[in-house]
C-alpha atoms as a PDB file:
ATOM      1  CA  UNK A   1      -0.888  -6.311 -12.310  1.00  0.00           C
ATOM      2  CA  UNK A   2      -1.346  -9.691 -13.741  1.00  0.00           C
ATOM      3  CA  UNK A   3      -0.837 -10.120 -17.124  1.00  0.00           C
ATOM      4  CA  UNK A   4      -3.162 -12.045 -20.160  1.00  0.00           C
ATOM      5  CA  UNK A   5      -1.791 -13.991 -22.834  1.00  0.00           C
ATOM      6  CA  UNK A   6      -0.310 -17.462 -21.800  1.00  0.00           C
ATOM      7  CA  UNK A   7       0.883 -16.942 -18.207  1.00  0.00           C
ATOM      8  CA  UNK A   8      -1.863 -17.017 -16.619  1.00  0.00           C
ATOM      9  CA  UNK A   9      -2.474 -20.581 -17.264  1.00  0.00           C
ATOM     10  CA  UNK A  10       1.023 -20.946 -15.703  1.00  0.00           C
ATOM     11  CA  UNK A  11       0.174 -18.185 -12.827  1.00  0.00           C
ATOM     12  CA  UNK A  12      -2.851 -20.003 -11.526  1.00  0.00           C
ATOM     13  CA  UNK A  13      -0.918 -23.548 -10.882  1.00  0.00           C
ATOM     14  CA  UNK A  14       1.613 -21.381  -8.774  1.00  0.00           C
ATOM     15  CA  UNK A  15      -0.008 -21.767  -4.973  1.00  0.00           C
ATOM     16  CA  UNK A  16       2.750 -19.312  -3.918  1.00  0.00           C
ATOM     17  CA  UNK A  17       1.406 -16.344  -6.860  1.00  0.00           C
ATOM     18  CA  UNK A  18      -2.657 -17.389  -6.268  1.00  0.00           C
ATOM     19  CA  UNK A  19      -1.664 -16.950  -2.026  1.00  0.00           C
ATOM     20  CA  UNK A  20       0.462 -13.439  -3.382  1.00  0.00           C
ATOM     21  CA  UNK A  21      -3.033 -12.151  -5.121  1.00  0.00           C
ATOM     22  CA  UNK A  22      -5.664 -13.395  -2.424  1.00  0.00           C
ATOM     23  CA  UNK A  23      -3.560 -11.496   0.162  1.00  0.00           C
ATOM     24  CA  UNK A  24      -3.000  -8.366  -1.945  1.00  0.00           C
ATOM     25  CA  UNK A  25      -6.345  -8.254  -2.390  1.00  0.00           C
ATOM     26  CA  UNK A  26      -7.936  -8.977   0.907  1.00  0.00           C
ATOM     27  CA  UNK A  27      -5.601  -6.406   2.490  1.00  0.00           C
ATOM     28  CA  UNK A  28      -7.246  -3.938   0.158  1.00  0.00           C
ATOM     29  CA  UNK A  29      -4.481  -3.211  -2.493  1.00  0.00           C
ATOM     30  CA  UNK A  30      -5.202  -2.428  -6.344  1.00  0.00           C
ATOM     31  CA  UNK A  31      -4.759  -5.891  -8.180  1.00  0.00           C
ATOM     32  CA  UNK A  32      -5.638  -5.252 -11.679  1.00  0.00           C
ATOM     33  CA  UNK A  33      -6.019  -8.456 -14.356  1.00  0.00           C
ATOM     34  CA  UNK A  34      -6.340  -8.367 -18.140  1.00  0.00           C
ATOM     35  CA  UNK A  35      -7.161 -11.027 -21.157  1.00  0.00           C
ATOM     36  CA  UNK A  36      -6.591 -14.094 -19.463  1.00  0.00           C
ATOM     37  CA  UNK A  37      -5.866 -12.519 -16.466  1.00  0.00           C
ATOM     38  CA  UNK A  38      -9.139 -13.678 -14.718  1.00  0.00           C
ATOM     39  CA  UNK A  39      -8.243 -17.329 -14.437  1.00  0.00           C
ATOM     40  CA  UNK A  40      -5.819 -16.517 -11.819  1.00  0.00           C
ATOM     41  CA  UNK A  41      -9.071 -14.395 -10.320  1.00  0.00           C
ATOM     42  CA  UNK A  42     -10.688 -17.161 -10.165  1.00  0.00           C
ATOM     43  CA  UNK A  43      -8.186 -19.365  -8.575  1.00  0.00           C
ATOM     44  CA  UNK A  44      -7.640 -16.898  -6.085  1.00  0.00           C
ATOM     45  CA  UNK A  45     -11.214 -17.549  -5.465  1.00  0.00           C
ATOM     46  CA  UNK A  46     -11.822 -13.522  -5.068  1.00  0.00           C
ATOM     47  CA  UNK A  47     -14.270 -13.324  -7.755  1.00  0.00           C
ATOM     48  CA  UNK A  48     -18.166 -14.219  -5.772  1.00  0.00           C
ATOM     49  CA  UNK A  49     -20.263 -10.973  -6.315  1.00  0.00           C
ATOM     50  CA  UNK A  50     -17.568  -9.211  -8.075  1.00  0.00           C
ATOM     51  CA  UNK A  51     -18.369  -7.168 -11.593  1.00  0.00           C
ATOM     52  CA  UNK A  52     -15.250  -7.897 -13.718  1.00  0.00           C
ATOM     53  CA  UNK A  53     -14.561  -7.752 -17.805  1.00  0.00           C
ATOM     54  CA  UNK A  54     -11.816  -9.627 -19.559  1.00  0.00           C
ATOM     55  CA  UNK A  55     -11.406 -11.711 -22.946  1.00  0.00           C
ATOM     56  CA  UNK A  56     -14.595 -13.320 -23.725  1.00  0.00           C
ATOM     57  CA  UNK A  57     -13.703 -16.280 -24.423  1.00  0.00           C
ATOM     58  CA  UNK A  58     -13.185 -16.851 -20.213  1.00  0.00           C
ATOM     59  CA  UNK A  59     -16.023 -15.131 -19.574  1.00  0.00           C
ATOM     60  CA  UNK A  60     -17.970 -18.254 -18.502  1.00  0.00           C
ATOM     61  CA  UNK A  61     -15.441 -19.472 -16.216  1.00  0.00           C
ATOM     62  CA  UNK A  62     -15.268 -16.218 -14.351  1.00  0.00           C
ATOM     63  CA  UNK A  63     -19.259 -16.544 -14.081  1.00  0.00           C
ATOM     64  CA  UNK A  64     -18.908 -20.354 -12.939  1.00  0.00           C
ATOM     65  CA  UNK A  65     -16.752 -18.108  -9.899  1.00  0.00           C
ATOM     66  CA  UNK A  66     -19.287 -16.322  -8.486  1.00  0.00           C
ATOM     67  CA  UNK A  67     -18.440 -12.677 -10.837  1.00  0.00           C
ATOM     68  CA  UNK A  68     -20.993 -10.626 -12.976  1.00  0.00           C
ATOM     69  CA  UNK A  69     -19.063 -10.299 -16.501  1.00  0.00           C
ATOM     70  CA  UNK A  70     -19.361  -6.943 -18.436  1.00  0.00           C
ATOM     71  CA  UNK A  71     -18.016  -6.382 -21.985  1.00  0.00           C
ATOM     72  CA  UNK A  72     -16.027  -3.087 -21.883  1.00  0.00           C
ATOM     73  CA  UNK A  73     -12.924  -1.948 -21.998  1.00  0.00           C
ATOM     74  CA  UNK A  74     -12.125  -1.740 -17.934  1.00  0.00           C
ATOM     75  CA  UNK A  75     -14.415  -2.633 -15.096  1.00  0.00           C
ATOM     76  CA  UNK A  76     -13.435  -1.500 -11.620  1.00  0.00           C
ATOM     77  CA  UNK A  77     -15.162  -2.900  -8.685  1.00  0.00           C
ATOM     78  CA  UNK A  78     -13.252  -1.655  -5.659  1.00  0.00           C
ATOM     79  CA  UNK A  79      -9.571  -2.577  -5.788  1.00  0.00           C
ATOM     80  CA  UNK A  80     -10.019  -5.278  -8.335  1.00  0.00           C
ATOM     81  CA  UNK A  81      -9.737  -3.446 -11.834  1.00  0.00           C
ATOM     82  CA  UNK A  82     -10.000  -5.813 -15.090  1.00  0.00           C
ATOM     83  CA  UNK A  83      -9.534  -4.829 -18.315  1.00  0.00           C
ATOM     84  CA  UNK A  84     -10.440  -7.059 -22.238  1.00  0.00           C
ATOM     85  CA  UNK A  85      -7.974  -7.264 -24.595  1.00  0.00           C
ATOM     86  CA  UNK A  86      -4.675  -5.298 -25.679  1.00  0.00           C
ATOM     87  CA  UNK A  87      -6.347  -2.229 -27.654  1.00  0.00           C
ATOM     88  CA  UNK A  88      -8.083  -1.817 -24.099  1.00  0.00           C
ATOM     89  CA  UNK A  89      -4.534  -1.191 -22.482  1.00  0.00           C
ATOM     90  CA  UNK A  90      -4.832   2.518 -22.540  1.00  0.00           C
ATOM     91  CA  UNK A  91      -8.174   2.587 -19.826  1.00  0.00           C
ATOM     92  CA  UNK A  92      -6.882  -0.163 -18.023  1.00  0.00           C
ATOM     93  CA  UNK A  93      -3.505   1.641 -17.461  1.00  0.00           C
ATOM     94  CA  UNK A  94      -5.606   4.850 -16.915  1.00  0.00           C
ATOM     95  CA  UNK A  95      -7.828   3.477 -14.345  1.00  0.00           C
ATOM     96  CA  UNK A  96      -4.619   1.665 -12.449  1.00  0.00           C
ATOM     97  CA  UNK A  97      -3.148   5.049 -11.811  1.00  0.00           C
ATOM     98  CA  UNK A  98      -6.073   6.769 -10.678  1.00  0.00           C
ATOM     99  CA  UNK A  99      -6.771   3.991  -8.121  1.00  0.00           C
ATOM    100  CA  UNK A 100      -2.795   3.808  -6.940  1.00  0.00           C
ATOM    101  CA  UNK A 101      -3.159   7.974  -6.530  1.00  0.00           C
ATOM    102  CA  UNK A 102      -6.207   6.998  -4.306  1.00  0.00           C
ATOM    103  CA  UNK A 103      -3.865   4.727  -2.153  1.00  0.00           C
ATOM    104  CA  UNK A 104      -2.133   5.609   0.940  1.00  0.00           C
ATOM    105  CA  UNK A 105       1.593   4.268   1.675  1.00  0.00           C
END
């Protein structure tokens, strides 16, 4: 889970976290990104063809990396779940553990 607010400004310089979430996620594991969470998407460079929601005010950098934004409260598009804003936490926690019961090991 990557988390919004400030740190992903901070995640996203970090080659050793963007290398942590490009592996996670090409080895098929749930990586799930809220708020501002997409920047470090984006740096991961996972994004191209991808349908993904977060705060809108990123929304056209996330577009400028290849995804298709959608404005509601969670969007899951195969192991990458993404989630809005804070009074979206309850879906985006929701849809987290559904895809973790859905993992193996």
């Amino acid at each position: 889970v990557i988390p919004g607010g400030y740190a992903p400004d901070l995640i996203r310089r970090d080659d050793a976290l963007i290398g942590l979430v490009r592996e996670a996620y090409g080895q098929g594991k749930v990586v799930a990104a809220i708020c501002h969470a997409g920047w470090v998407l984006a740096s991961a460079g996972i994004l191209q063809g991808r349908r993904v929601t977060s705060v809108s005010s990123i929304k056209d950098d996330l577009r400028n990396a290849g995804a298709e934004w959608i404005d509601q409260e969670v969007v899951r598009d195969g192991n990458l779940i993404t989630s809005r804003i804070p009074i979206d936490l309850p879906a985006f926690c929701k849809a987290i553990i559904e895809a973790l019961g859905g993992q193996k090991g």
